[in-house]
Protein backbone atom coordinates (compact mmCIF):
# COMPACT_ATOMS: atom_id res chain seq x y z
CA UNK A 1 -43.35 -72.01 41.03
CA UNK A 2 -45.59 -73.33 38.30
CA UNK A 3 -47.65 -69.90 38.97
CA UNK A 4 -44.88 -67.40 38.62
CA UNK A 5 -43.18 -69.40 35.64
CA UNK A 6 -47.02 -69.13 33.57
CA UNK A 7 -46.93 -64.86 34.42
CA UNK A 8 -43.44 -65.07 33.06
CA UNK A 9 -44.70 -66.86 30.02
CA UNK A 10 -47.36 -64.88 29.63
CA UNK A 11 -45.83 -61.69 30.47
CA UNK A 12 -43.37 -62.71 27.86
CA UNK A 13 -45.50 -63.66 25.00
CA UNK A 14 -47.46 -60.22 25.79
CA UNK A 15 -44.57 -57.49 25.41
CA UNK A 16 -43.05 -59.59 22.26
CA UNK A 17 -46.22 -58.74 20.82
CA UNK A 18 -45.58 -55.72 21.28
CA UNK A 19 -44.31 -54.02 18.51
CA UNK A 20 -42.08 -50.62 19.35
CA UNK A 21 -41.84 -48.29 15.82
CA UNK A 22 -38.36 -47.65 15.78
CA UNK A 23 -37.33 -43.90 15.58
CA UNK A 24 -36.81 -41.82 12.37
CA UNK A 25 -33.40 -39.85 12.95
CA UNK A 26 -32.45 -36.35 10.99
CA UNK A 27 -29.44 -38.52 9.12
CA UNK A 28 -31.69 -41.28 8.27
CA UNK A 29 -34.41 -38.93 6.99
CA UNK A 30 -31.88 -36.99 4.91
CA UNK A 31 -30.90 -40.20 3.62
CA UNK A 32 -33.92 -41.32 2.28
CA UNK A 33 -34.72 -38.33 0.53
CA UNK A 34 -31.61 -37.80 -1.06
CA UNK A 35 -32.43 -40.95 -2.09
CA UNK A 36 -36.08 -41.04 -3.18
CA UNK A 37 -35.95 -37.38 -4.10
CA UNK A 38 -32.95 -37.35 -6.08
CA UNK A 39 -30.96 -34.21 -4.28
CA UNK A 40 -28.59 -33.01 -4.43
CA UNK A 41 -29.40 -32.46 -8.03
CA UNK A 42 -28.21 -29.95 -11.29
CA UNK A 43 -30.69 -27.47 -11.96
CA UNK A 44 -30.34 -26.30 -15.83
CA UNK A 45 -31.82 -24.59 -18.47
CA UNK A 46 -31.83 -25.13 -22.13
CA UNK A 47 -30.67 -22.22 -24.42
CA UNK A 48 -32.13 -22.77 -28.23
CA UNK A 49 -28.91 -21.48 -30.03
CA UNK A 50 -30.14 -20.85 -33.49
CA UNK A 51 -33.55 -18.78 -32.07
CA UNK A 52 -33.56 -15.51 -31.73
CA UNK A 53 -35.84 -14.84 -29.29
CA UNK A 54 -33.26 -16.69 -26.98
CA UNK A 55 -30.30 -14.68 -28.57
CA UNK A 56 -32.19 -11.63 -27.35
CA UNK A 57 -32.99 -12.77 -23.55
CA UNK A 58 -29.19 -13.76 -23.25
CA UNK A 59 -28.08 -10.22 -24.54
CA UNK A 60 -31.17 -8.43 -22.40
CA UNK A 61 -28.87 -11.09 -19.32
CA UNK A 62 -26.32 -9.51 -19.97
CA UNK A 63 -23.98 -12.73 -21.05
CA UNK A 64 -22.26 -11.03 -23.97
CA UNK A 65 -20.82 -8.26 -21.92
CA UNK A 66 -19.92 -10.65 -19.55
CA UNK A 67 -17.70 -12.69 -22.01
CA UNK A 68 -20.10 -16.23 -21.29
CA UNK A 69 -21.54 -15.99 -25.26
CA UNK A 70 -20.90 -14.43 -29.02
CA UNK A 71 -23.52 -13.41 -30.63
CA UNK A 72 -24.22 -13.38 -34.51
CA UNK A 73 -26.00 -10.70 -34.83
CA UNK A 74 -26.37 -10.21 -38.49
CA UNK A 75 -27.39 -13.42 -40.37
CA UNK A 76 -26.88 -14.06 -44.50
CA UNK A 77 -30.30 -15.91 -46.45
CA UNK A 78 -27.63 -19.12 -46.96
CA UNK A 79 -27.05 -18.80 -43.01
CA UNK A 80 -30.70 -19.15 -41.68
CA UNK A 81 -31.38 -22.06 -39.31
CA UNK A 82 -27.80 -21.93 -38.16
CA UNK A 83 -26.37 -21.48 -34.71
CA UNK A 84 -26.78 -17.89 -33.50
CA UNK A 85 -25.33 -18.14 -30.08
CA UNK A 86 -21.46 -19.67 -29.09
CA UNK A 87 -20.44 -20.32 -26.02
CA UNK A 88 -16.78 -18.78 -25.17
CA UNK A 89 -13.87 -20.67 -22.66
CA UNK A 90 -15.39 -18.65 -19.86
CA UNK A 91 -18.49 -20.76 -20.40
CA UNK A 92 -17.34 -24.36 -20.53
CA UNK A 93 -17.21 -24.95 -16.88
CA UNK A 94 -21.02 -24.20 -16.94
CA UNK A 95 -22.06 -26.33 -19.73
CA UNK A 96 -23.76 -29.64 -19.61
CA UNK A 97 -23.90 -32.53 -21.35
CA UNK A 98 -26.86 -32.55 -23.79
CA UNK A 99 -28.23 -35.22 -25.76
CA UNK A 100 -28.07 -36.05 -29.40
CA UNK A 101 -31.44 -35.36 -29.90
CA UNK A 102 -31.35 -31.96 -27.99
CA UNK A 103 -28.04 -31.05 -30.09
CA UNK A 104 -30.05 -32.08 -33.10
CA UNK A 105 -32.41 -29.18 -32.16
CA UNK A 106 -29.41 -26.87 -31.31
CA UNK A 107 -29.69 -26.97 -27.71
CA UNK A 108 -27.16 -26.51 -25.18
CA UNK A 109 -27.92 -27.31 -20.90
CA UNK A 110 -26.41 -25.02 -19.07
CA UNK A 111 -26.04 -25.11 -15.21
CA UNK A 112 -27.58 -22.58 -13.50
CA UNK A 113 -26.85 -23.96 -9.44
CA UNK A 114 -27.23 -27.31 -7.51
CA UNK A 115 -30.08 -27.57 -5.29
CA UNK A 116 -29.94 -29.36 -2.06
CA UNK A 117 -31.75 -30.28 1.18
CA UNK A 118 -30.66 -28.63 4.49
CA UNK A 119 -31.91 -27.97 8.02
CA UNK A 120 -34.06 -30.67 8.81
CA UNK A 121 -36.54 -31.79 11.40
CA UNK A 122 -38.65 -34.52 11.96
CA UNK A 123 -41.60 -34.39 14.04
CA UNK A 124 -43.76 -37.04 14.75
CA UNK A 125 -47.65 -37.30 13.94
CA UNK A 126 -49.77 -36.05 16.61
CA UNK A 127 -52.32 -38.97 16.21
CA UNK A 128 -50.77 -41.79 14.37
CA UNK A 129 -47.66 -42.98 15.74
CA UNK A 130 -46.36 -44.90 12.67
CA UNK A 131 -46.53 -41.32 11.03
CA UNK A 132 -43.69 -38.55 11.31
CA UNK A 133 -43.39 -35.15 9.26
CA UNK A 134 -40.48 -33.89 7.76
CA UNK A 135 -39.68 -30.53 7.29
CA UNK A 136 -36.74 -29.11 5.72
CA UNK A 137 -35.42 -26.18 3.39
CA UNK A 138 -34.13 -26.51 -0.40
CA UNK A 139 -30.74 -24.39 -0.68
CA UNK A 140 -29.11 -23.26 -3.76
CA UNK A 141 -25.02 -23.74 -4.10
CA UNK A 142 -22.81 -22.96 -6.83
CA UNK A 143 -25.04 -20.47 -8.42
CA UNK A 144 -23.95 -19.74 -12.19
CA UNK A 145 -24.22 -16.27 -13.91
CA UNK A 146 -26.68 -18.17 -16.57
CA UNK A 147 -29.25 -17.78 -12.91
CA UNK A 148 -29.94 -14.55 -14.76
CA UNK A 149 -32.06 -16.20 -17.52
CA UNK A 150 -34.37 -17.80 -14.89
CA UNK A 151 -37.10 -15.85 -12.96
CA UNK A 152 -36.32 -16.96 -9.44
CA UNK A 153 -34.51 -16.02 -7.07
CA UNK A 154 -32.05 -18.28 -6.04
CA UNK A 155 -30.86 -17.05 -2.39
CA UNK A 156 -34.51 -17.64 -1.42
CA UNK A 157 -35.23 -20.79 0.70
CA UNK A 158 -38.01 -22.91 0.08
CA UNK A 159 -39.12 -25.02 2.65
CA UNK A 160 -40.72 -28.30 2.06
CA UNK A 161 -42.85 -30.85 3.91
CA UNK A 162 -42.84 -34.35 3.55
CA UNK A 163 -44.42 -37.47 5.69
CA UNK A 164 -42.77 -40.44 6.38
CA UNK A 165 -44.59 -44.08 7.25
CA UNK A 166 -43.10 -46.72 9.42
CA UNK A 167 -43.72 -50.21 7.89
CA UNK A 168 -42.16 -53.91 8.53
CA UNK A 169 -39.54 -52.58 6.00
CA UNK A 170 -38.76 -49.51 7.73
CA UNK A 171 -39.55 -45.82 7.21
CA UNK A 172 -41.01 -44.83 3.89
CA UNK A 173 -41.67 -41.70 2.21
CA UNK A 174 -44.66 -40.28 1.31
CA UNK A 175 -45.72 -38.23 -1.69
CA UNK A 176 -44.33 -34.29 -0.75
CA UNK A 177 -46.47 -31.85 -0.54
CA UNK A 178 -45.88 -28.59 -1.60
């Protein structure tokens, strides 16, 4: 009896030792990059509204005709420096707040979509088993009609890679890579 209850014991004390890494779930991997990644997030762009090299890309964009911005297009000697571009009702719903320093400077943020994370999969490291990778595609949603004034296209997934390290604390992310 004394025999069995020591392989008990021991048998015990082995397998507690033991440490099982607990598994990294799609949710919980969303989660943490969400998180650490900050998504979903506002992508903008800043329009310079007394330049006129920016007055010129937003009529070349179109965003005159389409009632977003009025243009001054002829400027007095007294009127130099001031704002070129306004911003009409149809507009509003795609501006952002901007800073006092950036309105200082003239600047309006405007919204051009909101990027976010979808279809992901986790797949664990082939040779470390603390290790997983996660894969999963940046979407755009909400796409504005200032997307004209950037060079991408929007409707084009990107997919991303990320690793993920299981310590005491539980999972971690790693630095993405590209």
């Amino acid at each position: 009896m004394k025999k069995l209850f020591f392989i008990l014991l021991l048998a015990g004390a082995t397998f507690s030792g033991c440490k099982q890494t607990p598994k990294l779930d799609n949710d919980e991997a969303l989660q943490i990059i969400n998180k650490e990644l900050n998504y979903p997030k506002v992508i903008d762009y800043d329009i310079f509204c007394s330049d006129p090299i920016h007055v010129k890309g937003l009529l070349d964009a179109g965003l005159e005709t389409e009632g977003l911005i009025t243009v001054q297009k002829t400027q007095k000697l007294k009127d130099v420096g001031n704002r070129l571009i306004q911003f009409t009702d149809k507009a509003k719903p795609y501006l952002l707040p901007t800073s006092d320093e950036d309105k200082a400077l003239d600047i309006q943020k405007v919204k051009i979509s909101d990027e976010d994370v979808s279809d992901l999969s986790v797949r664990p490291d082939s040779e470390n088993k603390n290790i997983v990778w996660v894969e999963y595609t940046l979407v755009h949603k909400n796409i504005t009609p200032f997307s004209v004034l950037i060079k991408r296209n929007l409707n084009e997934q990107v997919r991303r890679k990320v690793q993920f390290s299981s310590t005491d604390n539980g999972w971690i992310l790693q630095k993405p890579m590209h």
